[in-house]
Protein backbone atom coordinates (compact mmCIF):
# COMPACT_ATOMS: atom_id res chain seq x y z
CA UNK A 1 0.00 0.00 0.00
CA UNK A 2 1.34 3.39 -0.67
CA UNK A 3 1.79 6.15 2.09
CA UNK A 4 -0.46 9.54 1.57
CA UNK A 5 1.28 12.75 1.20
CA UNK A 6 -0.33 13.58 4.50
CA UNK A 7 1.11 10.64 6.37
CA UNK A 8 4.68 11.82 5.25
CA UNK A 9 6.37 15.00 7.54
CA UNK A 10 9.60 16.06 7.01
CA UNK A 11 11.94 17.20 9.89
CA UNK A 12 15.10 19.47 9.84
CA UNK A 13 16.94 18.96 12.97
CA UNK A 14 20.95 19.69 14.43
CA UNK A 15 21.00 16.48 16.17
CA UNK A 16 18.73 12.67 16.27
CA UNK A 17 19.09 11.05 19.27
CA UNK A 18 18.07 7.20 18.54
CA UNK A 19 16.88 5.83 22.21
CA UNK A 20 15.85 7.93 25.22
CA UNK A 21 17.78 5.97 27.87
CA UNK A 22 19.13 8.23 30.25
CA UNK A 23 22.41 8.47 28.13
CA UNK A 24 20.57 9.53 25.01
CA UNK A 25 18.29 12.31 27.57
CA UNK A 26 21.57 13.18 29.18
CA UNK A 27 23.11 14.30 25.23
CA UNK A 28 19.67 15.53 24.43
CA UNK A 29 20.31 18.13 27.73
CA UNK A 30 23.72 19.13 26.84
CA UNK A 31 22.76 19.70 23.08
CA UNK A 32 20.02 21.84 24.19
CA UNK A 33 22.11 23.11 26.65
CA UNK A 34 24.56 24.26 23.64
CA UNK A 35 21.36 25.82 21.81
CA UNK A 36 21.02 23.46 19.61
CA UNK A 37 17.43 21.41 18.22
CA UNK A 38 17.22 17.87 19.43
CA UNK A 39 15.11 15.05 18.02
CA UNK A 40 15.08 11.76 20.86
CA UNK A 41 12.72 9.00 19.21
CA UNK A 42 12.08 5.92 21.36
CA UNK A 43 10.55 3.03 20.36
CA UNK A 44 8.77 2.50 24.00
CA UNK A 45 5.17 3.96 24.96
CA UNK A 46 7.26 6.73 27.29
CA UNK A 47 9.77 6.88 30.49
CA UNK A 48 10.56 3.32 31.66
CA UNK A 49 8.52 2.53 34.48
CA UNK A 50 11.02 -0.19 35.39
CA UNK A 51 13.01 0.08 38.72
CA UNK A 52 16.30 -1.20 37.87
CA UNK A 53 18.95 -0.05 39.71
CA UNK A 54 21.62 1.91 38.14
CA UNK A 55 25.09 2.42 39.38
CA UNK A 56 26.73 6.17 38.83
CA UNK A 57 30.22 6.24 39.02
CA UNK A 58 32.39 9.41 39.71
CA UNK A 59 32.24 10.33 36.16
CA UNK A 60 28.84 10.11 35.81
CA UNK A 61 28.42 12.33 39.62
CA UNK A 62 30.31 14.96 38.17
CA UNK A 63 28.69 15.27 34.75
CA UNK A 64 25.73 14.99 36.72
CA UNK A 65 26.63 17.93 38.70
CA UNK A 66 27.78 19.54 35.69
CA UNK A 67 24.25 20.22 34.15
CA UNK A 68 22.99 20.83 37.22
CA UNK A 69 20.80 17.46 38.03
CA UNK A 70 23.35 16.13 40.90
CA UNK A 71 21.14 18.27 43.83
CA UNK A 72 17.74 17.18 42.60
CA UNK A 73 18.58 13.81 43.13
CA UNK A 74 19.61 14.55 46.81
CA UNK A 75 15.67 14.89 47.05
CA UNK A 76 14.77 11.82 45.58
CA UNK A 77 15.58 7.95 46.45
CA UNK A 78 19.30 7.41 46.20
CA UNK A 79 21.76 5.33 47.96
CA UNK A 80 25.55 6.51 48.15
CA UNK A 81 27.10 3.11 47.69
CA UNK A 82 31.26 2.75 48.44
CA UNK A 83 32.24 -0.82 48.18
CA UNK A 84 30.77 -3.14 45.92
CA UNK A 85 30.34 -6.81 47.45
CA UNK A 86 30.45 -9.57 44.15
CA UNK A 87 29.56 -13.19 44.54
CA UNK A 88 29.63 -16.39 42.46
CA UNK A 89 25.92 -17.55 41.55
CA UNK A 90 26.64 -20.65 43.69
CA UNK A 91 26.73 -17.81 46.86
CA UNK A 92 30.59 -17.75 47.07
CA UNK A 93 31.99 -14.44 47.73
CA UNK A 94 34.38 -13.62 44.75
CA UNK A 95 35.26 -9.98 46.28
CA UNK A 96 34.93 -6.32 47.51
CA UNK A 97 35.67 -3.45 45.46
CA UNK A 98 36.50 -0.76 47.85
CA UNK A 99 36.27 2.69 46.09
CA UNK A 100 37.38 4.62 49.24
CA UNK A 101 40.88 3.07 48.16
CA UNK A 102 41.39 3.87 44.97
CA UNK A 103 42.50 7.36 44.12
CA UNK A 104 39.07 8.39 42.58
CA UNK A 105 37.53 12.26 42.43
CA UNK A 106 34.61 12.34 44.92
CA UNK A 107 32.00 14.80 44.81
CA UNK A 108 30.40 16.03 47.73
CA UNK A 109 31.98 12.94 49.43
CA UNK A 110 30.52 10.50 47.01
CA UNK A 111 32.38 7.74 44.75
CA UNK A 112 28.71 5.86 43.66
CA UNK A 113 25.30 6.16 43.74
CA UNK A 114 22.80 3.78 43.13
CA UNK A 115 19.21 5.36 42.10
CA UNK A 116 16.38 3.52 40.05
CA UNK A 117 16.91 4.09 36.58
CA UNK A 118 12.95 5.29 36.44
CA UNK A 119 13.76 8.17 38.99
CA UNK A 120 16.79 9.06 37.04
CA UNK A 121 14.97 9.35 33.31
CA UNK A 122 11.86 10.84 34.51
CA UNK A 123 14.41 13.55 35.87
CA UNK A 124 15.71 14.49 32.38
CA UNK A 125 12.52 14.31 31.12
CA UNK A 126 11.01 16.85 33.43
CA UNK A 127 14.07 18.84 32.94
CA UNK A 128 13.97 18.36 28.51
CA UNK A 129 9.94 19.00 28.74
CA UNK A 130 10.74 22.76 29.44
CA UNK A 131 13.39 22.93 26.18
CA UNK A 132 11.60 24.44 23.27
CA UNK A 133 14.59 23.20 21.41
CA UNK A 134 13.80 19.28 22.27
CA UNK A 135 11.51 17.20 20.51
CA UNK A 136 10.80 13.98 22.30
CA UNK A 137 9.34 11.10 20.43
CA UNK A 138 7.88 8.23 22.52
CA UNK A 139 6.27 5.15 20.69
CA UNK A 140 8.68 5.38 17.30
CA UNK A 141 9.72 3.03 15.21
CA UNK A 142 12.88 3.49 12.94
CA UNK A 143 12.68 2.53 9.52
CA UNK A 144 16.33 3.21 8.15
CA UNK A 145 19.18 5.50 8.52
CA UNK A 146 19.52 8.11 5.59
CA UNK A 147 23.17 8.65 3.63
CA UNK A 148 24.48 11.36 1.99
CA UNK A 149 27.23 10.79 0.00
CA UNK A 150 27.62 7.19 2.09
CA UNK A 151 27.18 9.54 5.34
CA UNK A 152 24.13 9.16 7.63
CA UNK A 153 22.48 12.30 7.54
CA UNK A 154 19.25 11.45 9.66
CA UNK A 155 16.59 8.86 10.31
CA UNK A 156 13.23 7.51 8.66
CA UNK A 157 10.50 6.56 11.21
CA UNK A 158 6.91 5.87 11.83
CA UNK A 159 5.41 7.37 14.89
CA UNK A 160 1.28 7.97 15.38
CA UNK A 161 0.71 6.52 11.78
CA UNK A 162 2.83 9.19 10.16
CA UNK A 163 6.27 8.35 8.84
CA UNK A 164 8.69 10.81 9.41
CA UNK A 165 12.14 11.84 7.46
CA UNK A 166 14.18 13.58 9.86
CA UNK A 167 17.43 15.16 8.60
CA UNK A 168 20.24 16.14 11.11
CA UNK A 169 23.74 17.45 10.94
CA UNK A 170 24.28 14.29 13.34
CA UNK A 171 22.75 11.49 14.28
CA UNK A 172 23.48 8.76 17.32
CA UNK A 173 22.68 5.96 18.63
CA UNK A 174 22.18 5.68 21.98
CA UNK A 175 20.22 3.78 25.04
């Protein structure tokens, strides 16, 4: 069957962000942060709802900080986490990763934190929904890349019936 005119929209975008994970929402918030227009298309119906635990390391803290996000989760349901206990399956303690001895950057006198991956992304969502330079696409489904000149150049899609060529001076992949 062949696709209406008015079920085809064209897009013109600086970057597509392919997943809204929180490390595609945490590149959507520093492009937008740079002034530049973001596209994030996800394939799922919105935010994960899931409560899987997610470990940020020092890195993470600090870029965290960086865009500002590092207080807010003060407020919310977080557990500052320094050694790391691993075991075989069979129950058999393998060992401890101690980050207070490693020579690590600390911030605010945390190495880790462990917060539910749902608390984190509905974060950066709350903080992208007030961007008029962010587009975010829940329920998407990518069709193909586009090339130009054998370089991708943006993203085909369907989302609410309507597929969608969205061109981009980059494009990325990410969770």
């Amino acid at each position: 069957m062949a696709i209406k005119q008015s079920e085809q929209k064209q897009i013109a975008t600086d970057l597509v962000i392919v997943g809204g994970g929180i490390g595609g929402l945490v590149l959507a918030l520093l492009a937008a942060r740079r002034h530049l227009s973001v596209l994030v298309l996800d394939q799922g119906p919105g935010p994960t709802t899931n409560p899987v635990p997610t470990v940020i390391g020092p890195m993470g803290l600090a870029l965290l900080d960086e865009i500002g996000l590092l207080a807010s989760l003060a407020e919310e349901d977080v557990y500052p986490c320094d050694v790391f206990h691993f075991y075989a399956i069979g129950g058999e303690k393998l060992l401890d990763a101690d980050y207070r001895l490693v020579d690590l950057p600390s911030l605010r006198g945390l190495t880790n934190l462990i917060i539910s991956s749902f608390i984190l992304q509905s974060l950066l969502v709350r903080e992208l929904s007030h961007k008029e330079n962010v587009s975010l696409l829940w329920g998407g489904q990518l069709n193909s890349l586009i090339f130009d000149e054998g370089v991708v150049c943006g993203v085909t899609f369907r989302h609410e019936g309507t597929t969608v060529t969205a061109k981009a001076r980059l494009t990325v992949g990410a969770d």
